[in-house]
C-alpha atoms as a PDB file:
ATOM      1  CA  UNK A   1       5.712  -9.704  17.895  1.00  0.00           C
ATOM      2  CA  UNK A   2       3.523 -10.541  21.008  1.00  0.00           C
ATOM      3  CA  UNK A   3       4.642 -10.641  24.350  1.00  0.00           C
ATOM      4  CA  UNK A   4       4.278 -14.646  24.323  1.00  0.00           C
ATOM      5  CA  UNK A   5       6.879 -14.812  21.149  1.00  0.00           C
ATOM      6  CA  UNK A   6       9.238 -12.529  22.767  1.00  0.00           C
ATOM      7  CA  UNK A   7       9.280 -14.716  25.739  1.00  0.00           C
ATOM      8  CA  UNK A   8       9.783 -17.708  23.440  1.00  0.00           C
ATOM      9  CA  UNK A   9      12.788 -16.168  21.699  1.00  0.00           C
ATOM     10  CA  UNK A  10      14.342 -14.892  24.470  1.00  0.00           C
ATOM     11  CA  UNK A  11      13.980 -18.429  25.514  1.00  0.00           C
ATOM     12  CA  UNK A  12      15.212 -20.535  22.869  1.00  0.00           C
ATOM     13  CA  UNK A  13      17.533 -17.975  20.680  1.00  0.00           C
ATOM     14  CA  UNK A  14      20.362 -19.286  23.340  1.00  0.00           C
ATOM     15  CA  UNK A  15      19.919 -23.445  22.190  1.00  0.00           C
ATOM     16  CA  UNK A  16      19.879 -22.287  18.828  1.00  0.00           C
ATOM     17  CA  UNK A  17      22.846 -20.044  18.888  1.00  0.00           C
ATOM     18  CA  UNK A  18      24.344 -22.932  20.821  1.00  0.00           C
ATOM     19  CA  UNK A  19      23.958 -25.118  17.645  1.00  0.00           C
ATOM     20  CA  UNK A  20      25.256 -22.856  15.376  1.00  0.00           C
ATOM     21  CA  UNK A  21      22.087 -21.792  13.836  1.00  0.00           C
ATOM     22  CA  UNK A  22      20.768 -17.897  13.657  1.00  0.00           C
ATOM     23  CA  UNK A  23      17.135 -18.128  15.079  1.00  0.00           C
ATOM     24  CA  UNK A  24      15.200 -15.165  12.552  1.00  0.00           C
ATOM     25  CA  UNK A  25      12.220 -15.195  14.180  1.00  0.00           C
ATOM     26  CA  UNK A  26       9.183 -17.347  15.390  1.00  0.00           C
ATOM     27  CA  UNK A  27       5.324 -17.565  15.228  1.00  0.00           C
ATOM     28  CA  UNK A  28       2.618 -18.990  17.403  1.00  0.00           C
ATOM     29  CA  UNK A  29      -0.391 -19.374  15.104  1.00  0.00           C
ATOM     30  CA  UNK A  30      -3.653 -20.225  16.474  1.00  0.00           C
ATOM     31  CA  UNK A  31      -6.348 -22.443  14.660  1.00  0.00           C
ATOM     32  CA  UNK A  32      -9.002 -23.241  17.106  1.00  0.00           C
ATOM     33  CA  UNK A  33      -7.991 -25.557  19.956  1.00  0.00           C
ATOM     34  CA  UNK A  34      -4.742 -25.735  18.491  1.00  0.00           C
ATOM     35  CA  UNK A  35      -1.302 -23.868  17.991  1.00  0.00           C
ATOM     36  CA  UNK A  36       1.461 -24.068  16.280  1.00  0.00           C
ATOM     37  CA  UNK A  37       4.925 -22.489  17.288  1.00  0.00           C
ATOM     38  CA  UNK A  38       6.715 -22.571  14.232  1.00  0.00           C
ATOM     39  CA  UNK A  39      10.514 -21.205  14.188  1.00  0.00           C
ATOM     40  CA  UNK A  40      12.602 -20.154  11.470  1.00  0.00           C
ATOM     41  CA  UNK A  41      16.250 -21.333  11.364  1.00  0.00           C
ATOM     42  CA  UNK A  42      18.591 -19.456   9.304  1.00  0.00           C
ATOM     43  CA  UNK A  43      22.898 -20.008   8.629  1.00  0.00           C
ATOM     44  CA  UNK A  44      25.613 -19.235   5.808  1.00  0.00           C
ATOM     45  CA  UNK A  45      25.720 -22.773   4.375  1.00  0.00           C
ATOM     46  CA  UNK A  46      22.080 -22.891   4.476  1.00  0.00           C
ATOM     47  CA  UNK A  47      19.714 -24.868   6.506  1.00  0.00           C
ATOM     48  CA  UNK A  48      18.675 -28.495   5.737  1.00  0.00           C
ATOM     49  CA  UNK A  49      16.363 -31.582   7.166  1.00  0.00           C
ATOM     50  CA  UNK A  50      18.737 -32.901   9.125  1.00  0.00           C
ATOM     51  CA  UNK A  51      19.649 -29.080  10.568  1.00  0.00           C
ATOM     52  CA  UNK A  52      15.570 -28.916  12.039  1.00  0.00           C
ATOM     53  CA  UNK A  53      15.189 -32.196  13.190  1.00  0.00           C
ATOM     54  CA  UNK A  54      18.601 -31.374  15.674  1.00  0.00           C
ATOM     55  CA  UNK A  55      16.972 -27.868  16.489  1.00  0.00           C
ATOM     56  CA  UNK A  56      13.307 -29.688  17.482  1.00  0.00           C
ATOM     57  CA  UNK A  57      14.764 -32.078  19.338  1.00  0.00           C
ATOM     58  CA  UNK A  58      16.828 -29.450  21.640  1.00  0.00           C
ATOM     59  CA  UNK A  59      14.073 -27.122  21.444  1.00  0.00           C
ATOM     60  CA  UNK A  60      12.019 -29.749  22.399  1.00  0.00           C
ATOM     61  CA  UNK A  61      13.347 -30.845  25.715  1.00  0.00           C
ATOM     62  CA  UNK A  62      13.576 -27.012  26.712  1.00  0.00           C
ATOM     63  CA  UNK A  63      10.149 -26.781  26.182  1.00  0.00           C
ATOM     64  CA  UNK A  64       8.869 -29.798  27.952  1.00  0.00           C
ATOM     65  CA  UNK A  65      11.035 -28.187  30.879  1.00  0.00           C
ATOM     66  CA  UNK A  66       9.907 -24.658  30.866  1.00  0.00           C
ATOM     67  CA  UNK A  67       6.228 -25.493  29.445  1.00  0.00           C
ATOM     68  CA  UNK A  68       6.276 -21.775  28.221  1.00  0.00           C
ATOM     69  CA  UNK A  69       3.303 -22.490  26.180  1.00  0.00           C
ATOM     70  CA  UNK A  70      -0.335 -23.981  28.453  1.00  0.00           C
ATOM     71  CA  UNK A  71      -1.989 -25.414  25.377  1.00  0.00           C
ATOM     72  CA  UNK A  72      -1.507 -28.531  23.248  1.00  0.00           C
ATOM     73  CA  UNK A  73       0.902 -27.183  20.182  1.00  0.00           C
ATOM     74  CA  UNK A  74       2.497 -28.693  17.371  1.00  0.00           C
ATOM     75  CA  UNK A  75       6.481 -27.514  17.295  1.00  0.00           C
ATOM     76  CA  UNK A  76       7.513 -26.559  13.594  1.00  0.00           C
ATOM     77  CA  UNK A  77      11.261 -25.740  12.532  1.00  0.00           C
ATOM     78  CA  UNK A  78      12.104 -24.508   9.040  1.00  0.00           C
ATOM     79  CA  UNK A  79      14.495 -22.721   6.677  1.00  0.00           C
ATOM     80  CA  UNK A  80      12.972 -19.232   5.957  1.00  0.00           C
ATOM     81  CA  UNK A  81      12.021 -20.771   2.271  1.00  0.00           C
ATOM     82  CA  UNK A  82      11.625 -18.053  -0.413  1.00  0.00           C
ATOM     83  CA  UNK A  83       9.605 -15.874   0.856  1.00  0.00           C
ATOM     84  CA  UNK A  84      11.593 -15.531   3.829  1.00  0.00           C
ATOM     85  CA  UNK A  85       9.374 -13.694   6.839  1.00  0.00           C
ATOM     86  CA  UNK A  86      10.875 -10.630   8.139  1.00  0.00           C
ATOM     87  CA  UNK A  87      10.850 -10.140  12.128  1.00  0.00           C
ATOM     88  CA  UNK A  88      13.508  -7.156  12.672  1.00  0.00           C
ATOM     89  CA  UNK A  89      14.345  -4.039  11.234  1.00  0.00           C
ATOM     90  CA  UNK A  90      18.205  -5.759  10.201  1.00  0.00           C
ATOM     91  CA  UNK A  91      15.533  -8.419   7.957  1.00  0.00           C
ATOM     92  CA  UNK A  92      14.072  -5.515   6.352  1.00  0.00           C
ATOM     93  CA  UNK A  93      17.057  -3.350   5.810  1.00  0.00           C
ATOM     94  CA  UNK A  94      18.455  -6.336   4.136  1.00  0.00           C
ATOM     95  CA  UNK A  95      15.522  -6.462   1.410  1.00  0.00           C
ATOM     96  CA  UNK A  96      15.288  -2.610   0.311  1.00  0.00           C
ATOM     97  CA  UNK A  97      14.271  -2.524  -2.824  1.00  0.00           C
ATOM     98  CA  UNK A  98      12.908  -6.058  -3.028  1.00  0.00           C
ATOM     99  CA  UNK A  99       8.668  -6.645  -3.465  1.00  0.00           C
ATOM    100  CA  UNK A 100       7.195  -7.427   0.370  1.00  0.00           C
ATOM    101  CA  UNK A 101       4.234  -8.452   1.681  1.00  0.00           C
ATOM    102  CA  UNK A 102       2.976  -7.308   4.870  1.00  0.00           C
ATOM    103  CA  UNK A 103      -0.036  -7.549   7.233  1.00  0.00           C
ATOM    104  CA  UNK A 104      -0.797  -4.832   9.622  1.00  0.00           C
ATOM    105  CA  UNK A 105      -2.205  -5.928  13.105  1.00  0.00           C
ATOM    106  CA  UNK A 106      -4.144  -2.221  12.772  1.00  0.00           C
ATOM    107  CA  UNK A 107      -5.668  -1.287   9.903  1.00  0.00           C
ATOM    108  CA  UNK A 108      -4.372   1.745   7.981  1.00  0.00           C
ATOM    109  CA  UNK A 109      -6.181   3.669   5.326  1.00  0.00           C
ATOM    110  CA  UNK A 110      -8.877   1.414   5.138  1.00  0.00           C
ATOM    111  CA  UNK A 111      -6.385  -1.565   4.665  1.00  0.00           C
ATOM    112  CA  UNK A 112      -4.995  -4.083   6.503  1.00  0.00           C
ATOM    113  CA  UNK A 113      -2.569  -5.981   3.925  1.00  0.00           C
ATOM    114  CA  UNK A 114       0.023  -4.445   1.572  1.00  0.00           C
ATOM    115  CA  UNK A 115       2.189  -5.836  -1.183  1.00  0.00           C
ATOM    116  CA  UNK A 116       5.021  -3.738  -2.477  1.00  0.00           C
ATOM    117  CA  UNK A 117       8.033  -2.236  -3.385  1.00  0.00           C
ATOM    118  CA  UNK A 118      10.042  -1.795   0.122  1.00  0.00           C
ATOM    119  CA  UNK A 119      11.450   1.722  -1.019  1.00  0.00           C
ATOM    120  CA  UNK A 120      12.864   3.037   2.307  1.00  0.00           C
ATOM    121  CA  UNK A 121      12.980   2.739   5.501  1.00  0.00           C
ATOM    122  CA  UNK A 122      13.133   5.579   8.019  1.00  0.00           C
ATOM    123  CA  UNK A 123      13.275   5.469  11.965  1.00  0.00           C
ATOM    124  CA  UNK A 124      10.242   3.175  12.754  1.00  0.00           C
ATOM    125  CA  UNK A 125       8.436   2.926   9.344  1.00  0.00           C
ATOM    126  CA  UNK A 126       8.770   1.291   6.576  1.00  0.00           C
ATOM    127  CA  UNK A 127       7.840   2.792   2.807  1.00  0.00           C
ATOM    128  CA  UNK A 128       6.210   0.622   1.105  1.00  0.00           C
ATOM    129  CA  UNK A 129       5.016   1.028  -3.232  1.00  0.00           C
ATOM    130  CA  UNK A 130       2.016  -0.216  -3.728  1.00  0.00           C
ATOM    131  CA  UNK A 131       0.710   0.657  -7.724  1.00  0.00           C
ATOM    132  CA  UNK A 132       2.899   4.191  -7.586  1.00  0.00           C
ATOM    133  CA  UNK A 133       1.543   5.229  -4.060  1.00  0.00           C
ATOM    134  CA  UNK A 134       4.089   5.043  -1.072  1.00  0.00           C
ATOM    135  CA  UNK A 135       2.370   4.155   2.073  1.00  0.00           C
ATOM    136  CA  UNK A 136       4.189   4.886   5.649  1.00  0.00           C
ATOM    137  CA  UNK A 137       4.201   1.573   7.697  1.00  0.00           C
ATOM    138  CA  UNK A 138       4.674   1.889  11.442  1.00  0.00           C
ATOM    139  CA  UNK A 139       7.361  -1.444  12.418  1.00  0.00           C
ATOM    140  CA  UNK A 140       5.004  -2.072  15.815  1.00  0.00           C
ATOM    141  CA  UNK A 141       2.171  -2.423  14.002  1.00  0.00           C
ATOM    142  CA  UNK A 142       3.241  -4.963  11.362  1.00  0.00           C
ATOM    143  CA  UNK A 143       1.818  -7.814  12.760  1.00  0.00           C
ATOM    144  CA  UNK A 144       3.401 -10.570   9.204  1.00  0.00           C
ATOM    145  CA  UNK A 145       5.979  -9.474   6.617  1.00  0.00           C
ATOM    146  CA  UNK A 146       7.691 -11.730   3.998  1.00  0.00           C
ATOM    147  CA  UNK A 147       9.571 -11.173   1.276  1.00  0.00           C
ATOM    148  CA  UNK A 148       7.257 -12.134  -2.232  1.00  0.00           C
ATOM    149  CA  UNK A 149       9.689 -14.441  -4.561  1.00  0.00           C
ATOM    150  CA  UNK A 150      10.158 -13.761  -7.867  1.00  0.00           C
ATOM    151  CA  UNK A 151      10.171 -16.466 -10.274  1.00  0.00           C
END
């Protein structure tokens, strides 16, 4: 997570906590001129339409306050979906022994991007199965994870 999303969650985790909603993570993804914060809602009874059109509206006004982000950006909020992204160990813990797909910010024996078996995890790595091989993932250098559906 940069230091830009931190300061975004930190910001917004207490609106959407207020509303009854866990907030799993957010993004800010840049395509050229452009960004897009997009923030992932999650809750027991699940998380519809209506449920992200209430968090982007309260979001919304705290951002057009604090103006936390300089350039123009569009404002995204979703349901994790099935291939839910995974932003803290608890996410990860929670998906042992499930396939994941993650993208280092550093490459790591010669590789950047690794889809798996999530085996273990131990301190600050994860252990990730790719094709019988167990690879040692440092947590602080994962830079996307999600969980791969099965269908």
């Amino acid at each position: 997570m940069t230091r830009q999303e931190q300061k975004l969650t930190e910001l917004l985790r207490p609106t959407v906590e207020a509303n009854g909603f866990e907030l799993l993570g957010l993004e800010v993804v840049q395509a050229g001129r452009h960004s897009t914060l997009r923030i992932y809602l999650d809750h027991a009874d699940g998380v519809n339409v209506e449920d992200c059109a209430l968090v982007s509206r309260e979001v919304s006004a705290i951002l057009d306050v604090e103006d936390p982000i300089q350039a123009e950006y569009l404002l995204e909020v979703s349901s994790p979906g099935l291939d839910r992204p995974l932003f803290i160990p608890a996410h990860y813990a929670a998906v042992l022994g499930q396939k994941i797909e993650v993208k280092l910010a550093i490459p790591q024996d010669g590789r950047r991007k690794f889809k798996g078996m999530l085996t273990a995890i131990e301190d600050d790595m994860l252990i990730v199965e790719v094709d019988g091989k167990p690879y040692r993932l440092l947590m602080d250098n994962i830079d996307k994870a999600n969980v791969v559906p099965v269908f």
